[in-house]
PDB file of N, CA and C in Angstrom:
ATOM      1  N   UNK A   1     124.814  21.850  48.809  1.00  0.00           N
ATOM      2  CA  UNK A   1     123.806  22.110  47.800  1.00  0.00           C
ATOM      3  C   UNK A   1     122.428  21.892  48.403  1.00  0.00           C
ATOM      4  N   UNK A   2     121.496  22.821  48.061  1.00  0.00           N
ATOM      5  CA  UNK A   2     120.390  22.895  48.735  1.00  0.00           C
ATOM      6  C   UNK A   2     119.023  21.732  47.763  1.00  0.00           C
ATOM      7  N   UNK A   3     118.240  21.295  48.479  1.00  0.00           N
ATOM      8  CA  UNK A   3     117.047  20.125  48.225  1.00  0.00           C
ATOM      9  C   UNK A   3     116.777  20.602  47.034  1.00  0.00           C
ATOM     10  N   UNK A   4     116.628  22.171  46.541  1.00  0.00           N
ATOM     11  CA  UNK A   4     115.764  22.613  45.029  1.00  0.00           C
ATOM     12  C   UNK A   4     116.759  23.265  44.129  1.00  0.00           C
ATOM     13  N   UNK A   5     117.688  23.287  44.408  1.00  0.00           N
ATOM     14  CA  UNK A   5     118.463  23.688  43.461  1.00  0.00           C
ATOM     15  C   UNK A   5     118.194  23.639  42.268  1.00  0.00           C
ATOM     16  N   UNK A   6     118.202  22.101  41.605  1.00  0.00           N
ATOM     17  CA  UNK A   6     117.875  22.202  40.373  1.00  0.00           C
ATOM     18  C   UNK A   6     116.536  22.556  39.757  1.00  0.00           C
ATOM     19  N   UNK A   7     115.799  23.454  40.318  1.00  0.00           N
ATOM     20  CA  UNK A   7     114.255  23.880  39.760  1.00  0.00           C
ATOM     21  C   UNK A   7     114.518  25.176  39.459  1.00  0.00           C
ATOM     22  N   UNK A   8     115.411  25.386  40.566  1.00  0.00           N
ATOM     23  CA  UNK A   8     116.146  27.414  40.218  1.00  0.00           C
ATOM     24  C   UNK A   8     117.583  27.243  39.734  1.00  0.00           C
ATOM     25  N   UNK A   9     118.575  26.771  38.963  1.00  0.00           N
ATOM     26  CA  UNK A   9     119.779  26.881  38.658  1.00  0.00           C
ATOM     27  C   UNK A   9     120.423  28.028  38.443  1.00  0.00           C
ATOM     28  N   UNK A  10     119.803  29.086  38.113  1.00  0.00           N
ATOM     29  CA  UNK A  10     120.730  30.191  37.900  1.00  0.00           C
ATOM     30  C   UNK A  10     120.548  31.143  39.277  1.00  0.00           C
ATOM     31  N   UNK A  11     119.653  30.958  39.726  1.00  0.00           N
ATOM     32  CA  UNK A  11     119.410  32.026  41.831  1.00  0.00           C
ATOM     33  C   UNK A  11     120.450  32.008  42.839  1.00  0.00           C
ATOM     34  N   UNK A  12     121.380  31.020  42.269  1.00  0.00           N
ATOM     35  CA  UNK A  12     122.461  30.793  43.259  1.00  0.00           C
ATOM     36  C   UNK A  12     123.439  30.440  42.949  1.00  0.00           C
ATOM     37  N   UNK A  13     123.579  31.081  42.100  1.00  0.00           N
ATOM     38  CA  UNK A  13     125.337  31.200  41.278  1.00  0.00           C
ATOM     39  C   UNK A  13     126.381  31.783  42.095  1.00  0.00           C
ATOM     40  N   UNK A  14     126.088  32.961  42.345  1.00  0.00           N
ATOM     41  CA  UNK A  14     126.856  33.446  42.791  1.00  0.00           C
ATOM     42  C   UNK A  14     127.077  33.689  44.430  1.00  0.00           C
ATOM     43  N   UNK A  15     125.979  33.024  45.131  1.00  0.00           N
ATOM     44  CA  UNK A  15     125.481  32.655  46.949  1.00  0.00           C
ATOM     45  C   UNK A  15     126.503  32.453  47.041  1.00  0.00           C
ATOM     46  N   UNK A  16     127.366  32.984  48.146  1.00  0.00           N
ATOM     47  CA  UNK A  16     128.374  32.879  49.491  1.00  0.00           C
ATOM     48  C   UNK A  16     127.636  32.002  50.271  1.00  0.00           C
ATOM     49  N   UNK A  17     127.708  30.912  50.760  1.00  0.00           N
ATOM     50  CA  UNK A  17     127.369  29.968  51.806  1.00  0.00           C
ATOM     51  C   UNK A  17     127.941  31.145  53.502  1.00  0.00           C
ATOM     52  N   UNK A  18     127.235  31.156  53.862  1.00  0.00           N
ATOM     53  CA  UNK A  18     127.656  32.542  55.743  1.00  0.00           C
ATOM     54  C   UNK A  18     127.370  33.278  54.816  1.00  0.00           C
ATOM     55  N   UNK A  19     127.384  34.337  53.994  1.00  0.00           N
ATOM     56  CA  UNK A  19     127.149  35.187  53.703  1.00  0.00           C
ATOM     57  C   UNK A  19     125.593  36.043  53.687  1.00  0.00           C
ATOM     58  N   UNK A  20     125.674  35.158  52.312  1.00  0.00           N
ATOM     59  CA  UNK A  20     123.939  35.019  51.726  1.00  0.00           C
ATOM     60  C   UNK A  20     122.836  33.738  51.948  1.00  0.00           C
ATOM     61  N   UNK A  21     123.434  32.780  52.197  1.00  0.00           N
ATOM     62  CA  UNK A  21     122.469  31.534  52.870  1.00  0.00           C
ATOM     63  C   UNK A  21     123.578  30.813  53.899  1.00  0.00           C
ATOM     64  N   UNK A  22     122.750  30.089  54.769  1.00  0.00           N
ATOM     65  CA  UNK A  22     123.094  29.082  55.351  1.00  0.00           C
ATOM     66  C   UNK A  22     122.242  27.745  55.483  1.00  0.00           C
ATOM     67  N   UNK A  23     123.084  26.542  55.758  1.00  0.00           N
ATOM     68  CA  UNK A  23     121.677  25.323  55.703  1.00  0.00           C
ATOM     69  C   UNK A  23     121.486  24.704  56.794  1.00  0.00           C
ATOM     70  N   UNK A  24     120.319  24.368  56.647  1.00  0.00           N
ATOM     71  CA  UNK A  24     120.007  24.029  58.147  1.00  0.00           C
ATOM     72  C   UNK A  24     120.238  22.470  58.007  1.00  0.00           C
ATOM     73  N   UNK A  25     119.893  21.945  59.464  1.00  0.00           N
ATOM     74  CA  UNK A  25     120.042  20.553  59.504  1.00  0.00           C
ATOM     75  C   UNK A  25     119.835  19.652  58.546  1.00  0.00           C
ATOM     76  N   UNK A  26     118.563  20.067  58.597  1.00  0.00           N
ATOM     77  CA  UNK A  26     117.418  19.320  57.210  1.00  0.00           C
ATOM     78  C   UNK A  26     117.820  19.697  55.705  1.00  0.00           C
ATOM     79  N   UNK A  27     119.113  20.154  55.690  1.00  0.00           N
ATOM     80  CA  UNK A  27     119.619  20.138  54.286  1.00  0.00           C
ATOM     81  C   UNK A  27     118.686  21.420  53.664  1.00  0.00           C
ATOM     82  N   UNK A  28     118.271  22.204  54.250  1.00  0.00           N
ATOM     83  CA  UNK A  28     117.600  23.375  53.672  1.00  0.00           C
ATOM     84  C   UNK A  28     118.260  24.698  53.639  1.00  0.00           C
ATOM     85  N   UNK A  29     117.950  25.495  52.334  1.00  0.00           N
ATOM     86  CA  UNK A  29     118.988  26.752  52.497  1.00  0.00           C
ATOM     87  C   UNK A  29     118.758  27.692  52.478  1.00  0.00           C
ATOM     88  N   UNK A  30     118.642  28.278  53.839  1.00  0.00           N
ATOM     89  CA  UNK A  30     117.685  29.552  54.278  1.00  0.00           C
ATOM     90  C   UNK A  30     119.008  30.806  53.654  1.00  0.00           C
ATOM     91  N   UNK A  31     117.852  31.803  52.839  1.00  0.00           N
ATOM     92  CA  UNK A  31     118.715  32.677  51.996  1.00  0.00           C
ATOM     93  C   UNK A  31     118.404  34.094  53.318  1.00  0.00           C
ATOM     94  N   UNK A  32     119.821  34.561  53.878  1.00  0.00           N
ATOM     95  CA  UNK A  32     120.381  35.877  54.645  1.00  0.00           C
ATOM     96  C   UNK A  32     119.134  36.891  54.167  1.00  0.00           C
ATOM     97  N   UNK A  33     118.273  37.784  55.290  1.00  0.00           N
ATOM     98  CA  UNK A  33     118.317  39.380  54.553  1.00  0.00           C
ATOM     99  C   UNK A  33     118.855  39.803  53.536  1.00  0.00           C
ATOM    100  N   UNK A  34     120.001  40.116  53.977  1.00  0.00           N
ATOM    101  CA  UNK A  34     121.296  40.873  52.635  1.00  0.00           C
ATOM    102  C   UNK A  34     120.676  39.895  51.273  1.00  0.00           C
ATOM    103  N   UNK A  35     120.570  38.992  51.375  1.00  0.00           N
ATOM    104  CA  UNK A  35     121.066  38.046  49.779  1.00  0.00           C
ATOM    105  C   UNK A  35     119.540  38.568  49.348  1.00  0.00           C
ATOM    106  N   UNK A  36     118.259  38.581  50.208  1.00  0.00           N
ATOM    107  CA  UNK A  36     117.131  39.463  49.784  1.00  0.00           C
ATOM    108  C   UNK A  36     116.928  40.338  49.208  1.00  0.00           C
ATOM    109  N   UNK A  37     117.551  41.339  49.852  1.00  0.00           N
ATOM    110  CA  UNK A  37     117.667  42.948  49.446  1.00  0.00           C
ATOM    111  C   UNK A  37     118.583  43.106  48.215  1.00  0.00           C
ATOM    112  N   UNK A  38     119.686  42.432  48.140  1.00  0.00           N
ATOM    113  CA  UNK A  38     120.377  42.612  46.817  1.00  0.00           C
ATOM    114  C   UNK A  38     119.755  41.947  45.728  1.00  0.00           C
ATOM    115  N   UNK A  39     118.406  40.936  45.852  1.00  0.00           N
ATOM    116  CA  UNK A  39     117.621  40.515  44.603  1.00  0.00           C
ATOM    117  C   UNK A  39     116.633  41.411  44.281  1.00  0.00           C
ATOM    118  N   UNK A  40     116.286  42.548  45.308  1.00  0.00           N
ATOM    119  CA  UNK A  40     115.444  43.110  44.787  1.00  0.00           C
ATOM    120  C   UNK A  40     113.805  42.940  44.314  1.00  0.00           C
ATOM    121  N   UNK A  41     113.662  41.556  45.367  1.00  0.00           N
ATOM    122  CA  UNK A  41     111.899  41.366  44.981  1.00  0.00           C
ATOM    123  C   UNK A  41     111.501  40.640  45.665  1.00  0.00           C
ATOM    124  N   UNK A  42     110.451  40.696  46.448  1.00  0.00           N
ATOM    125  CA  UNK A  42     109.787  39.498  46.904  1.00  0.00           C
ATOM    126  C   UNK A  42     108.979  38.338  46.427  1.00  0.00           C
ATOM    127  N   UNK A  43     109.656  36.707  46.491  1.00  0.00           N
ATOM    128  CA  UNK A  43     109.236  35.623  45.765  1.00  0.00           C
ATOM    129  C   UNK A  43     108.296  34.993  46.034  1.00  0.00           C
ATOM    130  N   UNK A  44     107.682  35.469  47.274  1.00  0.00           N
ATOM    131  CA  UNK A  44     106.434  35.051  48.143  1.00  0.00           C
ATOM    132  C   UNK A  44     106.190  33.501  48.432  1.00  0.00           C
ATOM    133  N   UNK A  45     107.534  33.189  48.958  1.00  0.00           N
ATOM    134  CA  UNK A  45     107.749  32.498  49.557  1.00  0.00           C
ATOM    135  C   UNK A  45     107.558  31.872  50.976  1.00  0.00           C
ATOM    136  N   UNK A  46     107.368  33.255  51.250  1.00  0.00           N
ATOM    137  CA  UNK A  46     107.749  33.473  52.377  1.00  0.00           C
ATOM    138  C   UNK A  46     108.438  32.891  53.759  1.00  0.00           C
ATOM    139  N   UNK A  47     109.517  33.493  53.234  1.00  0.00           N
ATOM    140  CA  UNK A  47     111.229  33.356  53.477  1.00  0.00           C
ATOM    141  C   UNK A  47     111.457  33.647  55.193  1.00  0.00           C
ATOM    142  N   UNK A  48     112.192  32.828  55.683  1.00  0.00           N
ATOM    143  CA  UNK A  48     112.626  33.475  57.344  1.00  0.00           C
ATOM    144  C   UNK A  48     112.721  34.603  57.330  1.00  0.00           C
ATOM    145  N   UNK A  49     113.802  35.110  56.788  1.00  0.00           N
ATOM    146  CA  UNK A  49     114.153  36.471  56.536  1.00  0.00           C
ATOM    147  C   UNK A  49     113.950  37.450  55.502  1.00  0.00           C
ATOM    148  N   UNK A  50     112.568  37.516  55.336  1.00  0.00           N
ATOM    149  CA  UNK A  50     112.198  38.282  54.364  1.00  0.00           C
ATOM    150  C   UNK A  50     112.233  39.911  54.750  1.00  0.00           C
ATOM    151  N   UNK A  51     112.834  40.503  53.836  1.00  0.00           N
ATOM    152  CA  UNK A  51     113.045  41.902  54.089  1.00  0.00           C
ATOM    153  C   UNK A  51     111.691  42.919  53.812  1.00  0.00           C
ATOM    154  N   UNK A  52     110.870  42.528  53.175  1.00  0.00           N
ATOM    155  CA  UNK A  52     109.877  43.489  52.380  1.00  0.00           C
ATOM    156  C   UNK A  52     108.337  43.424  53.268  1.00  0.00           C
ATOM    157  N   UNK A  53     108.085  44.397  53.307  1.00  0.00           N
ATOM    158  CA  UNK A  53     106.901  44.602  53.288  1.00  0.00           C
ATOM    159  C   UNK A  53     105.688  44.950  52.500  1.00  0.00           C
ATOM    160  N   UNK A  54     104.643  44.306  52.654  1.00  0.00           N
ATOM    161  CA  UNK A  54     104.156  42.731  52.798  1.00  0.00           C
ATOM    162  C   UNK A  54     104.864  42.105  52.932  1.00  0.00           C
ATOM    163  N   UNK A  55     104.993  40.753  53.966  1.00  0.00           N
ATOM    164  CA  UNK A  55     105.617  40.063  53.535  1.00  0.00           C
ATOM    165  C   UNK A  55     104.910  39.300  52.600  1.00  0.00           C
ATOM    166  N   UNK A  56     105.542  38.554  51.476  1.00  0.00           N
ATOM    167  CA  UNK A  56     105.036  36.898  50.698  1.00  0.00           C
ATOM    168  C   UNK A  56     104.612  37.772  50.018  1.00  0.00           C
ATOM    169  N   UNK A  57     104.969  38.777  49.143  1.00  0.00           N
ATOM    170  CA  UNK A  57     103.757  39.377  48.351  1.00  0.00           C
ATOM    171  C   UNK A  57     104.770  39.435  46.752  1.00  0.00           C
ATOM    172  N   UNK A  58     104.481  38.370  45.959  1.00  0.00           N
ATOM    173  CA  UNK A  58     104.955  38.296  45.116  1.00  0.00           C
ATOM    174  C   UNK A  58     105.700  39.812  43.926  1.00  0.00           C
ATOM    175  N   UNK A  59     106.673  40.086  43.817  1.00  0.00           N
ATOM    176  CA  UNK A  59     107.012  41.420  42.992  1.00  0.00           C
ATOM    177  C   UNK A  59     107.154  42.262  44.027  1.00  0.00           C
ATOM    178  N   UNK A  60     106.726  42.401  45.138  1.00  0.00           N
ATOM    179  CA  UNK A  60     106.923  43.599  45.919  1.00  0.00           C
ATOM    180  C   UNK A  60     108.359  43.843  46.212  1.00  0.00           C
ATOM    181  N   UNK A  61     108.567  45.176  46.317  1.00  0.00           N
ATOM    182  CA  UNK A  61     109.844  45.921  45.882  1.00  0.00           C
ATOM    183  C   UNK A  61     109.975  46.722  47.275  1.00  0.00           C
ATOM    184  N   UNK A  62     109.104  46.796  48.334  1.00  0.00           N
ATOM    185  CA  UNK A  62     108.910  47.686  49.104  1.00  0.00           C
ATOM    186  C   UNK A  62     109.545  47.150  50.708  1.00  0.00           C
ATOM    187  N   UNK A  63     110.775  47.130  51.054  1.00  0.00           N
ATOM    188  CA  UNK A  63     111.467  47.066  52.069  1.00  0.00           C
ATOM    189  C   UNK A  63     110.949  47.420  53.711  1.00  0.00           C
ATOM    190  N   UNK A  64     110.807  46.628  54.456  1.00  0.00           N
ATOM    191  CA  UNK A  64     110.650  47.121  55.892  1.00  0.00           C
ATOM    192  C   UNK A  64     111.326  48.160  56.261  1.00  0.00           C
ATOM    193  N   UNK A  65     110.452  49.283  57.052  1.00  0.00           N
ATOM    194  CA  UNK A  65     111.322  50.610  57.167  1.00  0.00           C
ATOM    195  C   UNK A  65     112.825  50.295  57.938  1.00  0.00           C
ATOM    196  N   UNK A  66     112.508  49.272  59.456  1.00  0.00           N
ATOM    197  CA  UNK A  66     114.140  48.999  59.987  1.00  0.00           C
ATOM    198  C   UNK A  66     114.521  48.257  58.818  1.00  0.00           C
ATOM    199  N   UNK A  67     114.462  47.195  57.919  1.00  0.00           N
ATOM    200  CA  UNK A  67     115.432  47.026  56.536  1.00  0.00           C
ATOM    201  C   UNK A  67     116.014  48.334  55.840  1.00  0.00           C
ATOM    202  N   UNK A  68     114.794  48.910  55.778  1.00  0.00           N
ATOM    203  CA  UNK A  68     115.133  50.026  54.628  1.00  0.00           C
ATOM    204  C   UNK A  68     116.777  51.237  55.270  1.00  0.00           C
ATOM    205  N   UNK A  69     116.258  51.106  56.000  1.00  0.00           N
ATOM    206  CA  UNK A  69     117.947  52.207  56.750  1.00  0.00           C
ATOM    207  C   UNK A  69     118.696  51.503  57.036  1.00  0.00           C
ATOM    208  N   UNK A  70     118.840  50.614  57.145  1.00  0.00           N
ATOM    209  CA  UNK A  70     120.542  49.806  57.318  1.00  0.00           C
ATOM    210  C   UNK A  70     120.501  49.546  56.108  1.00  0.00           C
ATOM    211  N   UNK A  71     120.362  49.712  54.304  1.00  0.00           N
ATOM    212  CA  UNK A  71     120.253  49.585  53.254  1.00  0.00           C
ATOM    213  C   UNK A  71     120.217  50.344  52.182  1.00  0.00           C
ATOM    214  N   UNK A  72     120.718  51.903  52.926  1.00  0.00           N
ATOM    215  CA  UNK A  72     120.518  53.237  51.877  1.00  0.00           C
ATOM    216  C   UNK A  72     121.438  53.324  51.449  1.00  0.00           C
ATOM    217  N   UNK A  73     121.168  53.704  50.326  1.00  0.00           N
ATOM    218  CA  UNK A  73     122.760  53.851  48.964  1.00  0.00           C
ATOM    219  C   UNK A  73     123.111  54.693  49.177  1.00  0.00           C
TER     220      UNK A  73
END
């Protein structure tokens, strides 16, 4: 279980641990690309693996072009 969990309770219901996050030493739980792209928004966080461009840009919907093609429906 990750340090903030309980501030977001419902963001990680359904997280695969390898999948969609992994934790680091420091008990922190860096959320995968993939687990990005399937939320669909940027939290401007700015996340290791943030998929979007801008990065950190709160609401942005707009995917890095190498994200965007390994990601077409």
């Amino acid at each position: 279980m990750g340090m903030f969990d309980d501030l977001f309770p419902d963001s990680y219901d359904n997280a695969v641990e390898g999948e969609d996050y992994y934790l680091t030493r420091g008990g922190y739980r860096v959320m995968t690309e993939s687990f990005l792209v399937k939320r669909g928004y940027c939290c401007a966080n700015g996340c290791r693996h943030c998929p979007y461009h801008p990065k950190a840009q709160k609401g942005n919907r707009t995917l890095r072009p190498d994200v965007a093609k390994n990601y077409q429906k």
